[in-house]
N, C-alpha and C. Protein backbone atom coordinates (compact mmCIF):
# COMPACT_ATOMS: atom_id res chain seq x y z
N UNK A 1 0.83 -1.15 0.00
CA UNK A 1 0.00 0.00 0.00
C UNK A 1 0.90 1.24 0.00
N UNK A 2 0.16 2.37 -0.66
CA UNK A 2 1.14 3.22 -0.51
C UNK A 2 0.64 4.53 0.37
N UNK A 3 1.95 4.78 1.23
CA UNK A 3 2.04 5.51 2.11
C UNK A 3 1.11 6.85 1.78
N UNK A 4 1.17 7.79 0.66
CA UNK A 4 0.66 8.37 0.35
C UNK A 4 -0.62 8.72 0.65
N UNK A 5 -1.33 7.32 0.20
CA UNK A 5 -2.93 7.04 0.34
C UNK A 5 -3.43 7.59 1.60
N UNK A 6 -2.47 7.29 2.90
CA UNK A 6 -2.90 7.80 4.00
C UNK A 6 -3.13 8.49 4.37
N UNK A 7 -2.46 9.63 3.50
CA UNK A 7 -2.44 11.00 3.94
C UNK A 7 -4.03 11.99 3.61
N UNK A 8 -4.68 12.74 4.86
CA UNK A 8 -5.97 13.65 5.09
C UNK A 8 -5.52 14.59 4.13
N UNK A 9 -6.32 15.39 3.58
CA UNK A 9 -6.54 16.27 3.30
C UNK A 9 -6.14 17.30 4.13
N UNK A 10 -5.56 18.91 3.88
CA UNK A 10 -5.51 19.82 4.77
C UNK A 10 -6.72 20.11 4.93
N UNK A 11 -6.92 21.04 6.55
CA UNK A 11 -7.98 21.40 6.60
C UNK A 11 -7.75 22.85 7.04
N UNK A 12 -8.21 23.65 6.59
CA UNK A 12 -7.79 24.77 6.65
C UNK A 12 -8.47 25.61 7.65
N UNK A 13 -8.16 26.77 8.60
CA UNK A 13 -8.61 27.27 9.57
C UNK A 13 -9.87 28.26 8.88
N UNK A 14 -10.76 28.09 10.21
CA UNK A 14 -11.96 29.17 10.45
C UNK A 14 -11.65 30.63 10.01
N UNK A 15 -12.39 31.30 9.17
CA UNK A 15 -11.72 32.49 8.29
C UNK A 15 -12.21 33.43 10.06
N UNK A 16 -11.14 34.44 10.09
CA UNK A 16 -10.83 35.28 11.21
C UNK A 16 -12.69 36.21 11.15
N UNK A 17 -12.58 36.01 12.41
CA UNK A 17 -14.00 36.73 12.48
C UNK A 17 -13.62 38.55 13.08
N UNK A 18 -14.50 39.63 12.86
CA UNK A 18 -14.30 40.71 12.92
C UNK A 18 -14.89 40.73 14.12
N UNK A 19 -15.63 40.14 14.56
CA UNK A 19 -16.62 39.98 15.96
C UNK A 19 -16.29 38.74 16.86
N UNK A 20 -15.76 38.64 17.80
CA UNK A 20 -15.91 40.43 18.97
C UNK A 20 -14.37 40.93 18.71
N UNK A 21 -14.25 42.41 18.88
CA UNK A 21 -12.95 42.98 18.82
C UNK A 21 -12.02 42.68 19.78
N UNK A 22 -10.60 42.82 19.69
CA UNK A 22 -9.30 42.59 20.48
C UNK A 22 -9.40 43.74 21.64
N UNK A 23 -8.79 43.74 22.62
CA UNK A 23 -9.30 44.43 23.20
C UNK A 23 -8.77 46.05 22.81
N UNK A 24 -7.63 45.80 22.14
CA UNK A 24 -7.41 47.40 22.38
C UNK A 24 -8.21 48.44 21.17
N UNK A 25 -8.98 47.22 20.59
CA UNK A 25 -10.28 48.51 20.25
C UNK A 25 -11.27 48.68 20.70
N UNK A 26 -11.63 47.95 22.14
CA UNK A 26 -12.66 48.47 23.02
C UNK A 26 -11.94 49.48 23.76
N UNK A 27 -10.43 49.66 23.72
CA UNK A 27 -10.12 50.43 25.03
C UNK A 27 -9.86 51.92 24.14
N UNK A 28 -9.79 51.66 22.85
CA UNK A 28 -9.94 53.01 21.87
C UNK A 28 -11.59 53.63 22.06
N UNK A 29 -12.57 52.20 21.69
CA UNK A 29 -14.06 52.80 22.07
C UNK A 29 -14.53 53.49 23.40
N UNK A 30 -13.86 52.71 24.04
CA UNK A 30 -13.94 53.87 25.83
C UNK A 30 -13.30 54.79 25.91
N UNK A 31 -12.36 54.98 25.21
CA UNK A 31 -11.51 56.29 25.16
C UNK A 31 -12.55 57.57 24.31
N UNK A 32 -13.03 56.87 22.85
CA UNK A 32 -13.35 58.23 22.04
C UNK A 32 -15.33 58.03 23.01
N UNK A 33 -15.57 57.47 23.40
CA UNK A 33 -16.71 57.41 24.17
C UNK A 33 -16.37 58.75 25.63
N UNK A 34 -15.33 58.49 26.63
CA UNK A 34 -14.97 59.13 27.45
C UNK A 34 -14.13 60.45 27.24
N UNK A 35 -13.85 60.81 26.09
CA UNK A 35 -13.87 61.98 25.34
C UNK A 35 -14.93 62.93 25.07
N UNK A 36 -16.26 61.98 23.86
CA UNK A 36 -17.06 62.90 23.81
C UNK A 36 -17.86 63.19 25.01
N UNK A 37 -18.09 62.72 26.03
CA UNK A 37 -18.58 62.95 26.78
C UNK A 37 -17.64 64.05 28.07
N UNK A 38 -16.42 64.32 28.12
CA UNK A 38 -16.05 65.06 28.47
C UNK A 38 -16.14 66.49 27.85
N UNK A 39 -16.17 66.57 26.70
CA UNK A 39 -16.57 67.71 25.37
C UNK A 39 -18.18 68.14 25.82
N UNK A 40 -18.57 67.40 26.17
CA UNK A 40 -20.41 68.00 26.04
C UNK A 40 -20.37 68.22 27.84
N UNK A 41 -19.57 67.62 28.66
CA UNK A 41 -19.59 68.45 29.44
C UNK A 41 -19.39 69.77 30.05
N UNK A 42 -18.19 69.81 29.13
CA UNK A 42 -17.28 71.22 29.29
C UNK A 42 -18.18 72.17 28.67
N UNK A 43 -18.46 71.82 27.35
CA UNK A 43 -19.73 72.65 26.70
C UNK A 43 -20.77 73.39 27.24
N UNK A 44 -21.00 72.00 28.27
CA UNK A 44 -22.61 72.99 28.86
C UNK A 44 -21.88 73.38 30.12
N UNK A 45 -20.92 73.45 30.78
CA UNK A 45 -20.30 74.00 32.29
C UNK A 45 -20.02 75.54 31.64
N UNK A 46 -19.58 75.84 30.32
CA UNK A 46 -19.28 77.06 29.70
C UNK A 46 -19.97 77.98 29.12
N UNK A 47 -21.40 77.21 29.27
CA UNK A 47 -22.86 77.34 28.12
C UNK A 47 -22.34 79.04 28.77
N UNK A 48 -22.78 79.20 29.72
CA UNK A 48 -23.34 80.71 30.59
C UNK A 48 -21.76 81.65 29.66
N UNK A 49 -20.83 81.12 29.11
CA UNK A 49 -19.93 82.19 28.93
C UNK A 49 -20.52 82.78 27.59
N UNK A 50 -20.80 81.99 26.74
CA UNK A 50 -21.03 82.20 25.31
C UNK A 50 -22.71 82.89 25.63
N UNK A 51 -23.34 82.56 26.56
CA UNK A 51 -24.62 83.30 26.51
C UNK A 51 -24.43 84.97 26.85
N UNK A 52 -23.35 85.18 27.60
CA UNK A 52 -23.15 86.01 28.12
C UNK A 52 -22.31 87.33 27.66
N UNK A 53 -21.67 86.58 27.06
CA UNK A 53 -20.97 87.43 25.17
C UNK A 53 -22.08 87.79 24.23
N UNK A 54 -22.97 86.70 24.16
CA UNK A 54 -24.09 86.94 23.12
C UNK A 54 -24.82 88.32 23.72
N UNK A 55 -25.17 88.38 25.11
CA UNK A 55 -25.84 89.45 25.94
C UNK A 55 -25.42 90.87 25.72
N UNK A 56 -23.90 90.63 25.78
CA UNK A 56 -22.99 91.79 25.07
C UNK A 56 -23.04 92.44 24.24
N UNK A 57 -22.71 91.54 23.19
CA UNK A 57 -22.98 91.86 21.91
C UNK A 57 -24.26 92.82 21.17
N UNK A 58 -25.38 92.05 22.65
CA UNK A 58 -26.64 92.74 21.97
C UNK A 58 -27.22 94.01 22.98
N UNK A 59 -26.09 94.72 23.57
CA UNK A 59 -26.13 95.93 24.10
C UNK A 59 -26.04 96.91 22.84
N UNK A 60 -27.02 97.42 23.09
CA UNK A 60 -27.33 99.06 22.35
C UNK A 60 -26.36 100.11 22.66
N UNK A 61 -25.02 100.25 21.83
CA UNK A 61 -24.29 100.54 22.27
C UNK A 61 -23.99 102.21 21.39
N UNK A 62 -25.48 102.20 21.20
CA UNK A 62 -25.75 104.03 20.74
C UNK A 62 -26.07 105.04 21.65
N UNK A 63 -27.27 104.65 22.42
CA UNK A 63 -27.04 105.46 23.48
C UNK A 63 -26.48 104.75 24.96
N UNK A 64 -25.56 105.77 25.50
CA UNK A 64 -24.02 105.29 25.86
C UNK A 64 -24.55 105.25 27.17
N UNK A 65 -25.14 105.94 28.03
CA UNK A 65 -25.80 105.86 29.72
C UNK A 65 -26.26 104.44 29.42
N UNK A 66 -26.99 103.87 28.85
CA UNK A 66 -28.23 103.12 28.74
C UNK A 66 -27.58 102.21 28.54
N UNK A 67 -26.31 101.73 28.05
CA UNK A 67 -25.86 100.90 27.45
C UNK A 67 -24.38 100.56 28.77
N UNK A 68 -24.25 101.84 29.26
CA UNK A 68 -23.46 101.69 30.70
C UNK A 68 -24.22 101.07 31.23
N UNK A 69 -25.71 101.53 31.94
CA UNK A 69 -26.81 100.40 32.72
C UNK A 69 -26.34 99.00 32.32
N UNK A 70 -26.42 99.03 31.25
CA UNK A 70 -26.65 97.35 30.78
C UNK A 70 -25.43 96.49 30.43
N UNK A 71 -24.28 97.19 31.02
CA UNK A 71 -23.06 96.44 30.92
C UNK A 71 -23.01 96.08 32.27
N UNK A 72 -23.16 97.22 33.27
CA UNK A 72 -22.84 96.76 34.61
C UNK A 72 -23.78 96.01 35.02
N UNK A 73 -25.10 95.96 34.47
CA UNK A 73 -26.09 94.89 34.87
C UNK A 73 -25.97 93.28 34.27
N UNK A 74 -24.81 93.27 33.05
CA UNK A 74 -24.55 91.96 32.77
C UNK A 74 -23.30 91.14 33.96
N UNK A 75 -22.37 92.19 34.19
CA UNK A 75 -21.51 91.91 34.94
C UNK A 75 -21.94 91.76 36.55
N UNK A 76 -22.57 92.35 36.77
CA UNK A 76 -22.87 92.25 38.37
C UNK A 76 -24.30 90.82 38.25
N UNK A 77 -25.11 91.10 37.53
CA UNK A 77 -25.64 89.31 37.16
C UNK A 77 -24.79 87.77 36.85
N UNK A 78 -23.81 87.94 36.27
CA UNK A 78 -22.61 86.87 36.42
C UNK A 78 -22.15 87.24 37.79
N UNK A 79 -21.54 87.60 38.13
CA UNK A 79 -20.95 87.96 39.68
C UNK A 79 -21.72 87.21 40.19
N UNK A 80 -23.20 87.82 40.90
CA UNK A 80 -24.21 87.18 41.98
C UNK A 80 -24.32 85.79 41.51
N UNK A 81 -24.69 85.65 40.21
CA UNK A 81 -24.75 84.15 39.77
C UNK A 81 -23.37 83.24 40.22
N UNK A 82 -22.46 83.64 39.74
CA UNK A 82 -21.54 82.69 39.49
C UNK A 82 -20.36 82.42 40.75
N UNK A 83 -20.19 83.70 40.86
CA UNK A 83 -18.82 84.14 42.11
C UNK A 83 -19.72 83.97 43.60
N UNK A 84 -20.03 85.64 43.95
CA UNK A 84 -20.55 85.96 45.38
C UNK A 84 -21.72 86.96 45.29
N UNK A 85 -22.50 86.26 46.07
CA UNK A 85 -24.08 86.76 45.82
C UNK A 85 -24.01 88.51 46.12
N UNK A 86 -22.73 88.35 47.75
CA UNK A 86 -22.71 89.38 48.57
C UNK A 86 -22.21 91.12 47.36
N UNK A 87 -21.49 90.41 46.58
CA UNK A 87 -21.33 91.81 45.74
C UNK A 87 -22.15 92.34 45.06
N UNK A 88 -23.35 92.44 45.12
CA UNK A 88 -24.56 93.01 44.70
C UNK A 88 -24.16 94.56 45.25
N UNK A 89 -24.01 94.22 46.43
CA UNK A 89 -23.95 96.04 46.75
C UNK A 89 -22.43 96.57 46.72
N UNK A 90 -21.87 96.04 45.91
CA UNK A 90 -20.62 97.04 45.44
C UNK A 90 -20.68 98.04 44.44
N UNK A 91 -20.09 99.38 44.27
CA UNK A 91 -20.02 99.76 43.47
C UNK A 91 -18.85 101.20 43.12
N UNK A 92 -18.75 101.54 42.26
CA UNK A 92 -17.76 102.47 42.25
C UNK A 92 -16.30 101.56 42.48
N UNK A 93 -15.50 102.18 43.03
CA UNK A 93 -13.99 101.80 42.99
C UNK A 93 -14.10 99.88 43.50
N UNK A 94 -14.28 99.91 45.12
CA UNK A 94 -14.88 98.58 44.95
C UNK A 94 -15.54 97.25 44.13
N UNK A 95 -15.89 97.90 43.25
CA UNK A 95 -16.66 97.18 42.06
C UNK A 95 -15.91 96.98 41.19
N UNK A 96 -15.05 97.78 40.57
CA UNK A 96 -14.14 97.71 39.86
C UNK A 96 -12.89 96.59 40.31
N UNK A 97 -12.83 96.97 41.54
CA UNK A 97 -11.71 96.27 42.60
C UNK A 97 -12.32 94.71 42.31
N UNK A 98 -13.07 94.66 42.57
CA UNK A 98 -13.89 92.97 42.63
C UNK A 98 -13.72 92.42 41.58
N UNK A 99 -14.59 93.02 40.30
CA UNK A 99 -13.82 92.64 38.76
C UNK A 99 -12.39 92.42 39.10
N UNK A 100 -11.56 92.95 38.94
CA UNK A 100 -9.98 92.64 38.81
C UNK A 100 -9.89 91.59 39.40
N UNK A 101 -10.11 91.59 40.31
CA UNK A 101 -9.69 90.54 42.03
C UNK A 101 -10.10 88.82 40.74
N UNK A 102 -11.63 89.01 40.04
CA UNK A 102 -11.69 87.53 39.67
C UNK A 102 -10.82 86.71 38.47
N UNK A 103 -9.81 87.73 37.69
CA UNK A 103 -9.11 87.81 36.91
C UNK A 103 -7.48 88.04 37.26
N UNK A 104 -6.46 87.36 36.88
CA UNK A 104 -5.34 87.30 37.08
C UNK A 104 -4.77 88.98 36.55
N UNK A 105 -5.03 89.45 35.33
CA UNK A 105 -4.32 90.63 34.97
C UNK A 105 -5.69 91.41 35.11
N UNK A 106 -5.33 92.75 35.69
CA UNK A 106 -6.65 93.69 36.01
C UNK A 106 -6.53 94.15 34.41
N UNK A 107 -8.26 94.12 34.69
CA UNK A 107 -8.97 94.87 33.05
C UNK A 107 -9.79 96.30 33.31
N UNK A 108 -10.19 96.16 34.18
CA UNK A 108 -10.95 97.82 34.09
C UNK A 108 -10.66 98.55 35.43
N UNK A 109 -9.14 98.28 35.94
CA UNK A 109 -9.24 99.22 37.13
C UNK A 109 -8.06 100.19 36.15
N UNK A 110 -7.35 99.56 35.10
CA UNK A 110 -6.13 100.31 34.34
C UNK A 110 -6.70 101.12 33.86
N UNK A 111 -7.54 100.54 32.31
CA UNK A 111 -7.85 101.81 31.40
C UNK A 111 -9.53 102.56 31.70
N UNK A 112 -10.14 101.52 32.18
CA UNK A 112 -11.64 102.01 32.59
C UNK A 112 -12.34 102.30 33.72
N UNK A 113 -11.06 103.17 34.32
CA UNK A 113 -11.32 103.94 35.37
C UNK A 113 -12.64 104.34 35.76
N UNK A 114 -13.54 104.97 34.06
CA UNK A 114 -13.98 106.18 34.83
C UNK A 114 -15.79 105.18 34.98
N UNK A 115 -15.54 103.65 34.29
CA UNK A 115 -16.70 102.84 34.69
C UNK A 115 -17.01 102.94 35.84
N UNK A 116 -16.22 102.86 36.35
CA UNK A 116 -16.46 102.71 38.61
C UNK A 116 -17.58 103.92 38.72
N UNK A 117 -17.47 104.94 38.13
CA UNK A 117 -18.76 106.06 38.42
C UNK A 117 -19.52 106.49 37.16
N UNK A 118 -19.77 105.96 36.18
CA UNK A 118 -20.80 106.32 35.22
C UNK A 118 -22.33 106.11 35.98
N UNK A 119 -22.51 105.06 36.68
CA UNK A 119 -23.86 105.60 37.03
C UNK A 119 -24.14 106.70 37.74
N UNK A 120 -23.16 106.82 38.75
CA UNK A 120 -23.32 108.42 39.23
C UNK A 120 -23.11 109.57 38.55
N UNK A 121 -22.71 109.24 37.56
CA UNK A 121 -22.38 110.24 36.47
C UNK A 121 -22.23 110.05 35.07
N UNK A 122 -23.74 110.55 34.58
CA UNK A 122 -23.70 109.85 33.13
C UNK A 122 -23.35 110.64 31.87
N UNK A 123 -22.64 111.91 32.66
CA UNK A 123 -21.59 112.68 31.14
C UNK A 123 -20.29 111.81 31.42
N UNK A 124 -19.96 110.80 32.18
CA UNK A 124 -18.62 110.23 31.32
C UNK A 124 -18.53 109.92 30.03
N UNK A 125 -17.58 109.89 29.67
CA UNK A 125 -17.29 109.46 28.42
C UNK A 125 -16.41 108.15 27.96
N UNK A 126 -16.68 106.95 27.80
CA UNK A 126 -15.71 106.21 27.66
C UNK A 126 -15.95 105.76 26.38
N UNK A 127 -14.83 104.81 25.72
CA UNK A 127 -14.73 104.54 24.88
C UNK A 127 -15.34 103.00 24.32
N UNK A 128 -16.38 102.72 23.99
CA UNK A 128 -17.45 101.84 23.70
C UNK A 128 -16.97 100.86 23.57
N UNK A 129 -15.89 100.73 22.44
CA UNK A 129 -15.49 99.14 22.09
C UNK A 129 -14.15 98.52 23.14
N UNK A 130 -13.82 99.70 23.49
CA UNK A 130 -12.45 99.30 24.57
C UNK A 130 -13.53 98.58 26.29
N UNK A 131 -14.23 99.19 26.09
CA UNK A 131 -15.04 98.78 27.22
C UNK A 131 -16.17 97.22 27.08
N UNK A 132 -16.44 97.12 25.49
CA UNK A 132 -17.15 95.92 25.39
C UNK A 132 -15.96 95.04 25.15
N UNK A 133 -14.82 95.13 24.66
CA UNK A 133 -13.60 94.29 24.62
C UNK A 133 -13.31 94.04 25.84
N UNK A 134 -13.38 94.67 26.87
CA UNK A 134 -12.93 94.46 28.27
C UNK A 134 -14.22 93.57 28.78
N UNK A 135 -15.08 94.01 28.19
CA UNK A 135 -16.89 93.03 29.31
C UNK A 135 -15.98 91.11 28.48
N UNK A 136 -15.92 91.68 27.25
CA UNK A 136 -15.44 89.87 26.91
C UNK A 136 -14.42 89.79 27.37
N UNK A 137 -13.66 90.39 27.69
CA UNK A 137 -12.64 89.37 27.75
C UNK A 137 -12.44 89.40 29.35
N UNK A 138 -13.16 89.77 30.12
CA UNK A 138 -13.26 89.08 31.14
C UNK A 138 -14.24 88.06 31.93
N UNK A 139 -15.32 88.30 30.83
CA UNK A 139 -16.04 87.21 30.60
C UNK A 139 -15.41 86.16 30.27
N UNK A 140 -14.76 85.88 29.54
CA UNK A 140 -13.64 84.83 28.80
C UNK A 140 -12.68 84.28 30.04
N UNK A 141 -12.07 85.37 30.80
CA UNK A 141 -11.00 85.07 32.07
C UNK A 141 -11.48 84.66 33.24
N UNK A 142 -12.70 85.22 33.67
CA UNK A 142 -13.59 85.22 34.47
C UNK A 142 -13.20 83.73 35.61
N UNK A 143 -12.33 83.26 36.74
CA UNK A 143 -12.57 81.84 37.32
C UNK A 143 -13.73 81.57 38.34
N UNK A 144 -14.43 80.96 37.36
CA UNK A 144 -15.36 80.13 38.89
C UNK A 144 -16.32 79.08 38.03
């Protein structure tokens, strides 16, 4: 007889299945999973900054008293909201002082002095966009 005859057939292996994955693409899926979900957190913890620029933005910034009202009423509404309820009754130099204090580099105790008393006095004169550049960007710096 010949040896040959004996010999099986190969049998060739089970074609590689795509299901279930190795692990280090579940530990990629928990990763881009524990990502986006860090992203939509940060998103809505920040929601109030971008609402609050938008608020800005939509100050009437023609007539200039009216539009002082409604800067210091955006800023002292973040304050009570966000920081300390108690600074509601600050105002003038103090107020100004408080702004700075929540920000590492002072923004309106340098050039926008004369904010600290426009409500007591509404012939100041300041300069509109240096002052809405300053509401953002300490809106933007703003920690709490």
């Amino acid at each position: 007889m010949n040896p040959l005859e004996q010999l099986k057939d190969i049998h060739l292996p089970q074609a590689v299945s795509y299901w279930p994955p190795a692990w280090p693409w579940w530990a990629l899926l928990a990763l881009v999973i524990g990502l986006l979900v860090l992203i939509v957190w940060y998103r809505k913890k920040q929601a109030w900054r971008r609402a609050a620029i938008q608020q800005c933005h939509q100050i009437n910034w023609q007539s200039q008293y009216s539009a002082y009202r409604e800067a210091n009423k955006l800023l002292k509404q973040i304050c009570i909201q966000k920081i300390d309820p108690t600074c509601a009754r600050l105002s003038g130099e103090p107020w100004l002082n408080f702004l700075d204090q929540q920000v590492k580099q002072p923004i309106f105790s340098t050039k926008l002095h004369p904010f600290a008393h426009v409500l007591d006095e509404p012939n100041i004169q300041i300069d509109d966009t240096q002052l809405k550049h300053a509401m953002i960007r300490w809106i933007r710096k703003v920690q709490c």
